[in-house]
PDB file of N, CA and C in Angstrom:
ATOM      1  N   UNK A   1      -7.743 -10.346  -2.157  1.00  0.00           N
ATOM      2  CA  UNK A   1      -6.646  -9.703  -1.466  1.00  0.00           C
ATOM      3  C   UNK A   1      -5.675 -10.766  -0.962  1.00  0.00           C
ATOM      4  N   UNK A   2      -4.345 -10.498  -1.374  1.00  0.00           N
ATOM      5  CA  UNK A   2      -3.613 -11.478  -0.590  1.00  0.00           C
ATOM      6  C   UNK A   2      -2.516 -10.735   0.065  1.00  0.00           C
ATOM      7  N   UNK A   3      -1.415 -10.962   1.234  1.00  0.00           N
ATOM      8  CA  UNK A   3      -0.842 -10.280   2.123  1.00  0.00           C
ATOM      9  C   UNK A   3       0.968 -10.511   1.041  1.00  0.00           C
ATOM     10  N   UNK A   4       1.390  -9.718   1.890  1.00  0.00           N
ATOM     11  CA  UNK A   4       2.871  -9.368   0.957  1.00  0.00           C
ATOM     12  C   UNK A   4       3.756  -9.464   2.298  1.00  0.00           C
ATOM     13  N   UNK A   5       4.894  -9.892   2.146  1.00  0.00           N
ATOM     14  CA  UNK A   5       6.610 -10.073   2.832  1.00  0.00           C
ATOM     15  C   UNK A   5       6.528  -8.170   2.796  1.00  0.00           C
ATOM     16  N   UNK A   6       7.776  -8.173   3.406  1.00  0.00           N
ATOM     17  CA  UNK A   6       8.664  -7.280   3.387  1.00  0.00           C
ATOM     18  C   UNK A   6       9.604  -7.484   2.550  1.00  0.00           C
ATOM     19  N   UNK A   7      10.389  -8.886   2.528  1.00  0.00           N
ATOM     20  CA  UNK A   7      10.919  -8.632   1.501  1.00  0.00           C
ATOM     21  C   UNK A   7      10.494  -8.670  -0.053  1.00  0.00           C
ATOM     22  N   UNK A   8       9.091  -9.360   0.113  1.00  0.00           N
ATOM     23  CA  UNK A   8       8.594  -9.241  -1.655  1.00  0.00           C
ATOM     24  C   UNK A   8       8.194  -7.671  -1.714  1.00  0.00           C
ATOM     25  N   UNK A   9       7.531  -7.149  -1.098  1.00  0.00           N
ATOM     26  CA  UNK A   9       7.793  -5.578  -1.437  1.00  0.00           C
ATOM     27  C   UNK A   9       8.918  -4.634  -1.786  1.00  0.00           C
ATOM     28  N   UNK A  10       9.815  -4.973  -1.429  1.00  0.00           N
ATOM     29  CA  UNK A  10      11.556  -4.860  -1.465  1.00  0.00           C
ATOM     30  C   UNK A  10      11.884  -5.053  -2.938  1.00  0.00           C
ATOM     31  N   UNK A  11      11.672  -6.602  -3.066  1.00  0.00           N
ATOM     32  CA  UNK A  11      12.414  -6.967  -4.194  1.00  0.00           C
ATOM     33  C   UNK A  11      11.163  -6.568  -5.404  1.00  0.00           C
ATOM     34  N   UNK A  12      10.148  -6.253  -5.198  1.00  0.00           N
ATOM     35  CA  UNK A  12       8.966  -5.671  -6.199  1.00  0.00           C
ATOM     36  C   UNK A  12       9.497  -4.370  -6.536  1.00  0.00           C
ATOM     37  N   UNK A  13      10.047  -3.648  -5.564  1.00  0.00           N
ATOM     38  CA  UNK A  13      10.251  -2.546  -5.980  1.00  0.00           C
ATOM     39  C   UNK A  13      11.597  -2.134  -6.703  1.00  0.00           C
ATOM     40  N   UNK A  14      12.322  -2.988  -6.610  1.00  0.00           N
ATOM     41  CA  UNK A  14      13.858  -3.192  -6.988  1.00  0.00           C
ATOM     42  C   UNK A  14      13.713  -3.816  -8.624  1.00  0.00           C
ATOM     43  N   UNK A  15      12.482  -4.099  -8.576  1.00  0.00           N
ATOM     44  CA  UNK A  15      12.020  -5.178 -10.284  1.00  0.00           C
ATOM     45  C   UNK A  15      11.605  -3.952 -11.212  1.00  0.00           C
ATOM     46  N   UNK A  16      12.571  -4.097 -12.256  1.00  0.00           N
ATOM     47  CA  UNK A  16      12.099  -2.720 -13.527  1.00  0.00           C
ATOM     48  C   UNK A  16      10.607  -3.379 -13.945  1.00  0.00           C
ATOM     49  N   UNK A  17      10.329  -4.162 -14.221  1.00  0.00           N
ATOM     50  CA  UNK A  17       8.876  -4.736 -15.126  1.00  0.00           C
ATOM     51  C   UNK A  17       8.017  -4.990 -14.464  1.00  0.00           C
ATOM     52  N   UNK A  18       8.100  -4.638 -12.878  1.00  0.00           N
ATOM     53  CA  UNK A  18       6.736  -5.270 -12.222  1.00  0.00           C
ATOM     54  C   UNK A  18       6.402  -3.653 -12.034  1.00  0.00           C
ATOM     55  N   UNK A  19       4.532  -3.605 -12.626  1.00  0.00           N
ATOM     56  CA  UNK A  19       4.101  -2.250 -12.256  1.00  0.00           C
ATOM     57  C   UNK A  19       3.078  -2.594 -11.736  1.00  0.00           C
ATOM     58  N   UNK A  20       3.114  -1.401 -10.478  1.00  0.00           N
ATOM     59  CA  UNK A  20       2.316  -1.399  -9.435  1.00  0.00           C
ATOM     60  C   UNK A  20       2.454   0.003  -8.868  1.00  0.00           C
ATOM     61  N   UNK A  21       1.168   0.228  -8.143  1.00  0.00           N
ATOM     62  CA  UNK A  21       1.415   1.242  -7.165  1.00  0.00           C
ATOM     63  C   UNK A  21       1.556   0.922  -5.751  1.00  0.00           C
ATOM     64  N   UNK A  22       2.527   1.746  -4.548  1.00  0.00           N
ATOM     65  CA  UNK A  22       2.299   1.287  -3.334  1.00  0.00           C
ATOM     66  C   UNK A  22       1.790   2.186  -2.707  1.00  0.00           C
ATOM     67  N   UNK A  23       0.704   2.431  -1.829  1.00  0.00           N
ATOM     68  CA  UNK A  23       0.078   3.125  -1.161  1.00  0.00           C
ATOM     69  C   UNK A  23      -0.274   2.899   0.130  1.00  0.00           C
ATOM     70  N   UNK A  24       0.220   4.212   0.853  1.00  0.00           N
ATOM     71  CA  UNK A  24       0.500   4.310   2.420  1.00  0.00           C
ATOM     72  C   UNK A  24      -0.983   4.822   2.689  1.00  0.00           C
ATOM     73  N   UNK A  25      -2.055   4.221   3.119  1.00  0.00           N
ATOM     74  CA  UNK A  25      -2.946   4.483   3.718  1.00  0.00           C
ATOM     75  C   UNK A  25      -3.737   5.345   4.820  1.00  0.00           C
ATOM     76  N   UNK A  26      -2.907   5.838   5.425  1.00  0.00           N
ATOM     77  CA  UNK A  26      -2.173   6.528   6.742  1.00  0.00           C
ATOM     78  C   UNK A  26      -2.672   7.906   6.448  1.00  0.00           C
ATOM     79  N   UNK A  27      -3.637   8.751   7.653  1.00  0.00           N
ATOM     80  CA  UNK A  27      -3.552  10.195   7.474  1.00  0.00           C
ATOM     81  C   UNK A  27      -2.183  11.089   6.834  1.00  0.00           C
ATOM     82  N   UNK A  28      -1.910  12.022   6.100  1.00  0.00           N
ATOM     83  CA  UNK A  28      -1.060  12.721   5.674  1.00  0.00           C
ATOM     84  C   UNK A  28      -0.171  13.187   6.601  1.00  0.00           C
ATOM     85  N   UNK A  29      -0.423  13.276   8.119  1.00  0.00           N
ATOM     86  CA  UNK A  29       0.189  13.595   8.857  1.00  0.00           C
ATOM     87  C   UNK A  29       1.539  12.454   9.427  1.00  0.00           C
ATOM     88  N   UNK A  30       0.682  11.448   9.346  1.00  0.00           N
ATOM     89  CA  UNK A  30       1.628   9.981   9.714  1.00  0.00           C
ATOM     90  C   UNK A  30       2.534  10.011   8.211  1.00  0.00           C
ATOM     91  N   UNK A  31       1.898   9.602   7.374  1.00  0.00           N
ATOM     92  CA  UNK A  31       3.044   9.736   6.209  1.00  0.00           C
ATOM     93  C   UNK A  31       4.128  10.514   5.941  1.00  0.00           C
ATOM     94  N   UNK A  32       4.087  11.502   6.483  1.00  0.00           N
ATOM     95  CA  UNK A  32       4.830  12.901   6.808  1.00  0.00           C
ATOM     96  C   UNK A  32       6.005  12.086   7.234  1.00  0.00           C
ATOM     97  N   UNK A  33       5.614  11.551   8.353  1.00  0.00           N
ATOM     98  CA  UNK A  33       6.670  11.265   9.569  1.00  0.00           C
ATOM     99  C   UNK A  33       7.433   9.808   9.220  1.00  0.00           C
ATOM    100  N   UNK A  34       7.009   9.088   7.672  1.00  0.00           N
ATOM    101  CA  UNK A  34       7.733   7.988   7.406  1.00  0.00           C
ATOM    102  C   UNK A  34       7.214   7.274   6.762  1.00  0.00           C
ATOM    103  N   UNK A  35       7.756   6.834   5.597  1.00  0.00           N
ATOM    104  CA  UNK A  35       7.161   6.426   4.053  1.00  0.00           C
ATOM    105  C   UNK A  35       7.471   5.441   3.716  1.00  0.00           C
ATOM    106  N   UNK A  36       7.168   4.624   3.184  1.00  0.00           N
ATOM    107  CA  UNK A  36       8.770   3.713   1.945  1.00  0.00           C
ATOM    108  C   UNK A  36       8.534   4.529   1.115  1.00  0.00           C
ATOM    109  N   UNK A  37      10.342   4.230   0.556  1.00  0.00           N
ATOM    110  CA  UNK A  37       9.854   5.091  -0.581  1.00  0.00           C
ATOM    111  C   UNK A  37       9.751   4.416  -2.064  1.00  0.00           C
ATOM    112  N   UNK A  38       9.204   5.359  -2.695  1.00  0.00           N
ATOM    113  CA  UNK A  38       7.755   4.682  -3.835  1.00  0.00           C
ATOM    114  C   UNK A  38       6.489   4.984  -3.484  1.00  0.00           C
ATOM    115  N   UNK A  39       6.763   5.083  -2.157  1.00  0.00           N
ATOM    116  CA  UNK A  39       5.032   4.954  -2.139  1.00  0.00           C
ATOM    117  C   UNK A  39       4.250   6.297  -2.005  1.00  0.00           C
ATOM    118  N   UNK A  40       2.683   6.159  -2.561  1.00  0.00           N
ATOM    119  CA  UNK A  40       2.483   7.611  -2.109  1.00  0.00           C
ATOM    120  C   UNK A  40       1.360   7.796  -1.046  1.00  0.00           C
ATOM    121  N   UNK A  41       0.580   8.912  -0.785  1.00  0.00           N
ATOM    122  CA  UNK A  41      -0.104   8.569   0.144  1.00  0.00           C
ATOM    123  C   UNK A  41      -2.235   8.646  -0.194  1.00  0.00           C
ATOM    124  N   UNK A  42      -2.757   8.200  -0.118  1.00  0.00           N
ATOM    125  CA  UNK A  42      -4.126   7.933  -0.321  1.00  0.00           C
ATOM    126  C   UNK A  42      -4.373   7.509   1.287  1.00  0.00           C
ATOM    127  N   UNK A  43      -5.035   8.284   2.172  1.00  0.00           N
ATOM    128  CA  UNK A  43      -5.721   7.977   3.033  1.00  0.00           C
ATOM    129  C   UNK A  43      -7.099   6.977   2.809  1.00  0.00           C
ATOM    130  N   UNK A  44      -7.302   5.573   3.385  1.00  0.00           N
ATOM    131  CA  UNK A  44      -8.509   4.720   3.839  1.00  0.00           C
ATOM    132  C   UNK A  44      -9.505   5.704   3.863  1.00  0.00           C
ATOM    133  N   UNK A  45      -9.517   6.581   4.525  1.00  0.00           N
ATOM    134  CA  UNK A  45     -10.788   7.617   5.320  1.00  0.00           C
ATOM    135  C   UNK A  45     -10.822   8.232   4.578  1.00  0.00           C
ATOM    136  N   UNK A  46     -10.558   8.675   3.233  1.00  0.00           N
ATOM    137  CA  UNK A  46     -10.807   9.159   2.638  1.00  0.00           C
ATOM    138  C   UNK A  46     -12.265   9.156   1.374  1.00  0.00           C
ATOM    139  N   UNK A  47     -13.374   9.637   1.744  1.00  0.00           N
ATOM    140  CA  UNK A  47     -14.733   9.422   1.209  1.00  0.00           C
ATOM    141  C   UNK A  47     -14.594   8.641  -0.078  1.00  0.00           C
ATOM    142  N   UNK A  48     -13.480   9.423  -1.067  1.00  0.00           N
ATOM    143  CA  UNK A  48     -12.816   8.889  -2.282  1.00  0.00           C
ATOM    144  C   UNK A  48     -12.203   8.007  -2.365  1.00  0.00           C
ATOM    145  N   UNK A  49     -11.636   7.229  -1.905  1.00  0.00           N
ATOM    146  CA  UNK A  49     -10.685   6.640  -1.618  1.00  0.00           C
ATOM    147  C   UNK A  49     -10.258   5.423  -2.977  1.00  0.00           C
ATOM    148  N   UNK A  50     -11.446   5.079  -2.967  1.00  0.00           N
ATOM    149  CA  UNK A  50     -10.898   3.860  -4.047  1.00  0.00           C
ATOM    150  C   UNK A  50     -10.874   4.397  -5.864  1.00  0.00           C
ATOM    151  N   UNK A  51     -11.949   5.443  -5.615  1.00  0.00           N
ATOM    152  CA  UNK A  51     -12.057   5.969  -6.908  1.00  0.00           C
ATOM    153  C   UNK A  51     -10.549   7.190  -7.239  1.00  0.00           C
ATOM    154  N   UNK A  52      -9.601   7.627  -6.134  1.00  0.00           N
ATOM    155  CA  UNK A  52      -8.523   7.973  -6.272  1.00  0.00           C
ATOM    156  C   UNK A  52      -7.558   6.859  -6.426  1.00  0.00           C
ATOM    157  N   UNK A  53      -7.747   5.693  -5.903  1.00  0.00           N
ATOM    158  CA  UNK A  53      -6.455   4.738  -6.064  1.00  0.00           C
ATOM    159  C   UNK A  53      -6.373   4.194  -7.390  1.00  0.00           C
ATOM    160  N   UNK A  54      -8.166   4.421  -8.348  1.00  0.00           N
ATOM    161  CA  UNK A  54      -8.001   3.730  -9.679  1.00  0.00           C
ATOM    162  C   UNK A  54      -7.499   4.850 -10.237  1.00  0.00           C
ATOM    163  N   UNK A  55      -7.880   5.947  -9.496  1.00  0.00           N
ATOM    164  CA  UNK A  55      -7.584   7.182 -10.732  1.00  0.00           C
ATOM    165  C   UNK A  55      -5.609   7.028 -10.968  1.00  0.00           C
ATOM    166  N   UNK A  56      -5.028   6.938  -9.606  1.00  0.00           N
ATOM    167  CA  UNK A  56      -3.815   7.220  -9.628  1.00  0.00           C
ATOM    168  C   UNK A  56      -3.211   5.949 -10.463  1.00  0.00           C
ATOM    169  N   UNK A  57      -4.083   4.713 -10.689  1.00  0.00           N
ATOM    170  CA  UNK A  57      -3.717   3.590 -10.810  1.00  0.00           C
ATOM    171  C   UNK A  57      -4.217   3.676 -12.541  1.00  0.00           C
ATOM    172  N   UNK A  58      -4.796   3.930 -12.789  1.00  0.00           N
ATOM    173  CA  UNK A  58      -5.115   4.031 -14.547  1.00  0.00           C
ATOM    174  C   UNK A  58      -5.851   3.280 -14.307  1.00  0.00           C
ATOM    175  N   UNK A  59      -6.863   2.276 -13.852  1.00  0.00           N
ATOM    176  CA  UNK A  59      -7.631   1.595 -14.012  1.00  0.00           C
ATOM    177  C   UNK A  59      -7.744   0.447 -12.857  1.00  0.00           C
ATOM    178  N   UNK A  60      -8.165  -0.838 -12.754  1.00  0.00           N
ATOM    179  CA  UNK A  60      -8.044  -2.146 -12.079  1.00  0.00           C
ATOM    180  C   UNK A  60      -7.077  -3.157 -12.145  1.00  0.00           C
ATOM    181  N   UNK A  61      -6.527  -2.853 -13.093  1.00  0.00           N
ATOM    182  CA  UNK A  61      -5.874  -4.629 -13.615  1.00  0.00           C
ATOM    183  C   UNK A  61      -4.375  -4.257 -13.075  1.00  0.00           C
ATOM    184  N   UNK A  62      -3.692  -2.800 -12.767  1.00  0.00           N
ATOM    185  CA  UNK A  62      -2.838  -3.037 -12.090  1.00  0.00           C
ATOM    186  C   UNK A  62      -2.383  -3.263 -11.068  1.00  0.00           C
ATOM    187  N   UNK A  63      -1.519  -4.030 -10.112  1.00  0.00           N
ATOM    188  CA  UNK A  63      -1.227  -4.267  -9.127  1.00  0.00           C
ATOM    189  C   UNK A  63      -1.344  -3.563  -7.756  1.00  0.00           C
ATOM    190  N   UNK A  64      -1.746  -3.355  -6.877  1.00  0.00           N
ATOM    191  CA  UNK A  64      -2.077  -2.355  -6.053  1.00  0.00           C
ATOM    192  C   UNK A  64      -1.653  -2.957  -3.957  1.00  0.00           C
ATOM    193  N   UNK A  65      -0.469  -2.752  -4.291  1.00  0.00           N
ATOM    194  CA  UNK A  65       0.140  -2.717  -2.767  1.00  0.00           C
ATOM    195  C   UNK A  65      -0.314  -2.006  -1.685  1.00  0.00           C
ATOM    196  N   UNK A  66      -1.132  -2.258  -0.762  1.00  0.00           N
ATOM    197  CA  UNK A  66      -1.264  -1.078   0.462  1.00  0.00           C
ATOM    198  C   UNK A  66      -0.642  -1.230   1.886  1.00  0.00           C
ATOM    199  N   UNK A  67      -0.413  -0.122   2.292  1.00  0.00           N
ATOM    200  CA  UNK A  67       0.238  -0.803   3.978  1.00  0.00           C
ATOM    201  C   UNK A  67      -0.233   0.764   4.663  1.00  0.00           C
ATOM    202  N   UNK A  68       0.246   0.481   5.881  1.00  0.00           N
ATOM    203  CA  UNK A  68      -0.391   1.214   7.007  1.00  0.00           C
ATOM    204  C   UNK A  68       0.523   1.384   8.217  1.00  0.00           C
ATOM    205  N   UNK A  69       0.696   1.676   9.467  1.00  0.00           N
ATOM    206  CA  UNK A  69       1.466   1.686   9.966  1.00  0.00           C
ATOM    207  C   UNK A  69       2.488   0.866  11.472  1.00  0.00           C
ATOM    208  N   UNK A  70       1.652  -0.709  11.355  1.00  0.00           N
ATOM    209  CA  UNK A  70       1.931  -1.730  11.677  1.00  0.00           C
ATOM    210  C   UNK A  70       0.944  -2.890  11.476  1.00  0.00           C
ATOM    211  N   UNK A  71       1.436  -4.127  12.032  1.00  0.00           N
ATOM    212  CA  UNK A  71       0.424  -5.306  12.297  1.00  0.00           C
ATOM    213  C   UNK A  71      -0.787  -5.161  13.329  1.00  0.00           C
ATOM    214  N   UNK A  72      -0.910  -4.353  14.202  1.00  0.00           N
ATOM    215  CA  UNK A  72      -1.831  -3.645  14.856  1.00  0.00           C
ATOM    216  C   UNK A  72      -2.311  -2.723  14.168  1.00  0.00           C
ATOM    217  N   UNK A  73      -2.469  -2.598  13.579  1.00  0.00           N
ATOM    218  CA  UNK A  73      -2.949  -1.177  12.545  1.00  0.00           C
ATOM    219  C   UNK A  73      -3.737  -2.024  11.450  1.00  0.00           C
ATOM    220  N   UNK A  74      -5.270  -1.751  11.460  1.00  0.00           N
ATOM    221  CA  UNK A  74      -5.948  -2.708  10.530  1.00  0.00           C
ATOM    222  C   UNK A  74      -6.237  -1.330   9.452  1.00  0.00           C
ATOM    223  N   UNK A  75      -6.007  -0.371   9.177  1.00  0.00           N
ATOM    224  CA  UNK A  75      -6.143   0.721   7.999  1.00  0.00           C
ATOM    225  C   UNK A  75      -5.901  -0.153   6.567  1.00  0.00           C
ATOM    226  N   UNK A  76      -5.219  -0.753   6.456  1.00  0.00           N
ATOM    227  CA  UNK A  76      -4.414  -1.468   5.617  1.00  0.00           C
ATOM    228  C   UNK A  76      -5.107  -2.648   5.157  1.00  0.00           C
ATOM    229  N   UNK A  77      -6.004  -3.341   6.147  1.00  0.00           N
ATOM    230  CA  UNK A  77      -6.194  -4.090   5.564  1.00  0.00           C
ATOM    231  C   UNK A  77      -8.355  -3.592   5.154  1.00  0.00           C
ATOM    232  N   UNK A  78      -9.075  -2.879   5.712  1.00  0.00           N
ATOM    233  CA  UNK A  78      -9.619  -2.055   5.189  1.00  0.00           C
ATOM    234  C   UNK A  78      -9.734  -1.573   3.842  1.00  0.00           C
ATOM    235  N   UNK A  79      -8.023  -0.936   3.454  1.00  0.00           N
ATOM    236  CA  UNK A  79      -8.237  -0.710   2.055  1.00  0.00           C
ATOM    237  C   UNK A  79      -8.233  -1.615   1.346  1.00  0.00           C
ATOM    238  N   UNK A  80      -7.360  -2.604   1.637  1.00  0.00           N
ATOM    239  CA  UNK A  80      -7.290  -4.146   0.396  1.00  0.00           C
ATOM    240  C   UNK A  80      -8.772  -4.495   0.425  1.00  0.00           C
ATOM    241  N   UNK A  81      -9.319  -4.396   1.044  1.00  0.00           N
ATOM    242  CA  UNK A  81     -11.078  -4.829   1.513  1.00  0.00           C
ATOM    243  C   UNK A  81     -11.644  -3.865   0.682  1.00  0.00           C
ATOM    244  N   UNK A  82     -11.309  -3.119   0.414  1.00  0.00           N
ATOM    245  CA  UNK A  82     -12.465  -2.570  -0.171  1.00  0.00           C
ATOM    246  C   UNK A  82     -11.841  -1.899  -1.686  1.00  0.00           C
ATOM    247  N   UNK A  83     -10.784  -2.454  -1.905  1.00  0.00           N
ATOM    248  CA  UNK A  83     -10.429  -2.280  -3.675  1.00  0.00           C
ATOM    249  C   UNK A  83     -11.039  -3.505  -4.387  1.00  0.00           C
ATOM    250  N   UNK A  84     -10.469  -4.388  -3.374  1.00  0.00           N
ATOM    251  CA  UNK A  84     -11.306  -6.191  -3.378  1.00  0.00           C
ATOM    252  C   UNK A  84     -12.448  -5.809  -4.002  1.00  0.00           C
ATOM    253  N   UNK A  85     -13.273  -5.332  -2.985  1.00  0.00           N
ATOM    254  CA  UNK A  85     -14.926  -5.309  -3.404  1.00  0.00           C
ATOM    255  C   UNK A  85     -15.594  -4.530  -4.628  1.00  0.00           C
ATOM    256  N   UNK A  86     -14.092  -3.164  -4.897  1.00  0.00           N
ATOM    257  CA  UNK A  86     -13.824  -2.653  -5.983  1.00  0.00           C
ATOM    258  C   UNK A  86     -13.835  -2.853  -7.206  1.00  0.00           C
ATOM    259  N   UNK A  87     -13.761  -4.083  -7.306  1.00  0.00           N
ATOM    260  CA  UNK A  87     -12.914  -5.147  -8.215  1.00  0.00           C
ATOM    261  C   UNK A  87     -11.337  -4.715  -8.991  1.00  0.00           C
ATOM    262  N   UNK A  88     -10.741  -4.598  -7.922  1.00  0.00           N
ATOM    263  CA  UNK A  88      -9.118  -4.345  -8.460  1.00  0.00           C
ATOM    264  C   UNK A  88      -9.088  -5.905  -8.702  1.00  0.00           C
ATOM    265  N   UNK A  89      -7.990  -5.913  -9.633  1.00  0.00           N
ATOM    266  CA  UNK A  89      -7.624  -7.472 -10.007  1.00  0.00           C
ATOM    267  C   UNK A  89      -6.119  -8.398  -9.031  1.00  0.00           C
ATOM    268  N   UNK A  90      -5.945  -6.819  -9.075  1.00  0.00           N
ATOM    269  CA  UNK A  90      -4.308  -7.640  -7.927  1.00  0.00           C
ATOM    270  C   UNK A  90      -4.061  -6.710  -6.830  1.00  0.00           C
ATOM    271  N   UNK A  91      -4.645  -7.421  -5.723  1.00  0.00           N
ATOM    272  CA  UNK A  91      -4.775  -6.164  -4.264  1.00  0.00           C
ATOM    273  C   UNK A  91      -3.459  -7.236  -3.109  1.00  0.00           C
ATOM    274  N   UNK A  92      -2.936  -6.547  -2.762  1.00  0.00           N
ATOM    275  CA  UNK A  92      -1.794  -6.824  -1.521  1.00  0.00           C
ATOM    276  C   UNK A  92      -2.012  -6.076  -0.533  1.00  0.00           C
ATOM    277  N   UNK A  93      -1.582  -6.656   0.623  1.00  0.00           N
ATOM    278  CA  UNK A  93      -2.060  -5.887   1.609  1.00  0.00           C
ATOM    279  C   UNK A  93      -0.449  -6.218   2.758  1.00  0.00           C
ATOM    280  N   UNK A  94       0.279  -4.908   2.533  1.00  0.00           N
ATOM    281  CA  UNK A  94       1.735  -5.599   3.251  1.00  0.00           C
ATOM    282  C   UNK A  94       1.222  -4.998   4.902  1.00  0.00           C
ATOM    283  N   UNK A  95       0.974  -5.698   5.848  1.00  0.00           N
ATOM    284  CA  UNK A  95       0.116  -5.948   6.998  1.00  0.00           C
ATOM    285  C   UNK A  95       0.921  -5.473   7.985  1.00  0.00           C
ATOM    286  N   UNK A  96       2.463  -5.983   7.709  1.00  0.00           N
ATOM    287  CA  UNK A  96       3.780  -5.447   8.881  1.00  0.00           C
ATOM    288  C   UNK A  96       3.813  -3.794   8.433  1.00  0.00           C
ATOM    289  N   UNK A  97       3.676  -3.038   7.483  1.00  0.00           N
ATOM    290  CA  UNK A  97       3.720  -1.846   7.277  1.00  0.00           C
ATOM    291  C   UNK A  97       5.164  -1.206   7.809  1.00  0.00           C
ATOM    292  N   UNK A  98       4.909   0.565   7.968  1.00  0.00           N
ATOM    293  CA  UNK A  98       6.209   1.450   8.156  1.00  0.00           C
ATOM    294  C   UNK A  98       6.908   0.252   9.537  1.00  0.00           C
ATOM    295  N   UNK A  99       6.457  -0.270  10.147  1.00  0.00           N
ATOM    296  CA  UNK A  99       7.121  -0.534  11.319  1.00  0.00           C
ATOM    297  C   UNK A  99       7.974  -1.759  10.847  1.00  0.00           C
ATOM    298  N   UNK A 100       7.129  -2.592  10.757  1.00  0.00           N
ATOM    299  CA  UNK A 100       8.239  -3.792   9.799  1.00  0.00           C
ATOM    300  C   UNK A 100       9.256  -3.406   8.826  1.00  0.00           C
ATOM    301  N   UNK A 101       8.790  -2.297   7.965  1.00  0.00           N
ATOM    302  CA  UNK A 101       9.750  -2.132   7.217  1.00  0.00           C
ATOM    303  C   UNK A 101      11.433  -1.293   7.750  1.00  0.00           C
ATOM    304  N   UNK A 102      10.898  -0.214   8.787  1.00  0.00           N
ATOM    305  CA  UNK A 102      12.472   0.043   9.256  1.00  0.00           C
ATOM    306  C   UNK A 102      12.535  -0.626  10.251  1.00  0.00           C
ATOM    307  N   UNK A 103      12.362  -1.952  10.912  1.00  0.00           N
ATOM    308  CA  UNK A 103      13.307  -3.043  11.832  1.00  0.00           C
ATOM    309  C   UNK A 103      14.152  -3.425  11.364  1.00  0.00           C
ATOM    310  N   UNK A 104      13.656  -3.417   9.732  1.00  0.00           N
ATOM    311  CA  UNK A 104      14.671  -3.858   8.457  1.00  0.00           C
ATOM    312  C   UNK A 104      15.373  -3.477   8.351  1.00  0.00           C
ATOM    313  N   UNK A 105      15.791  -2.330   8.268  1.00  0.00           N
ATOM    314  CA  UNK A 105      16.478  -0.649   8.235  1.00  0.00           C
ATOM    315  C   UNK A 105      16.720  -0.997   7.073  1.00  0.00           C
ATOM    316  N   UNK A 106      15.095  -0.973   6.162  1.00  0.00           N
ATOM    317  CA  UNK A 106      15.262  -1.059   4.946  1.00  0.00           C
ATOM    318  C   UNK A 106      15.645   1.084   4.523  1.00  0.00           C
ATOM    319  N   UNK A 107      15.855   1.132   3.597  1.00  0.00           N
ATOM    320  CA  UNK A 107      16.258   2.799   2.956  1.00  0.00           C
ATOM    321  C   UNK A 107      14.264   3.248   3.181  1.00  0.00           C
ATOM    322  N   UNK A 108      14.182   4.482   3.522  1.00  0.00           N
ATOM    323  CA  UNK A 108      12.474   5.147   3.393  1.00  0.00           C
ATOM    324  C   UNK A 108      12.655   5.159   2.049  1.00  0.00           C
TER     325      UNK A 108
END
């Protein structure tokens, strides 16, 4: 697992050839209330959890972004922990999450 910018998530997502999924970790209820957008939502707590992120992901070897809903908020890094142990091949873990991202007043 290694940790991600705000702005490399930005400019990842702005890149036609880089594929990845980004996934908001976050009960459905929090996601509700504020997203990036791209991303979708797979709850941590979810019993399934990793066997939905390969499902949504086609497999391991693709890139797999997660965030949560700040730097106080360890959900996020939980899931990179345990795709890790998964054996995903490329796990990120963007750690500043929804909160870092609109200080930015990046677009949801």
């Amino acid at each position: 697992m290694k940790t991600i910018t705000r702005d490399d998530v930005k400019n990842m997502n702005e890149m036609e050839d880089k594929d990845f999924i980004l996934v908001n970790v976050l009960d459905p209820e929090a996601f509700k209330k504020q997203y990036i957008r791209t991303s979708i939502n797979i709850p941590v707590s979810d019993d399934n959890f990793v066997e939905r992120v390969r499902s949504v992901n086609g497999g391991k070897d693709r890139a797999v972004i997660v965030y949560c809903a700040s730097a106080e908020c360890d959900a996020s890094t939980k899931a990179a922990e345990a795709l890790d142990e998964a054996g995903f091949d490329e796990v990120y873990d963007y750690e500043g999450g929804t909160k870092d991202w609109f200080e930015k007043k990046y677009a949801a």
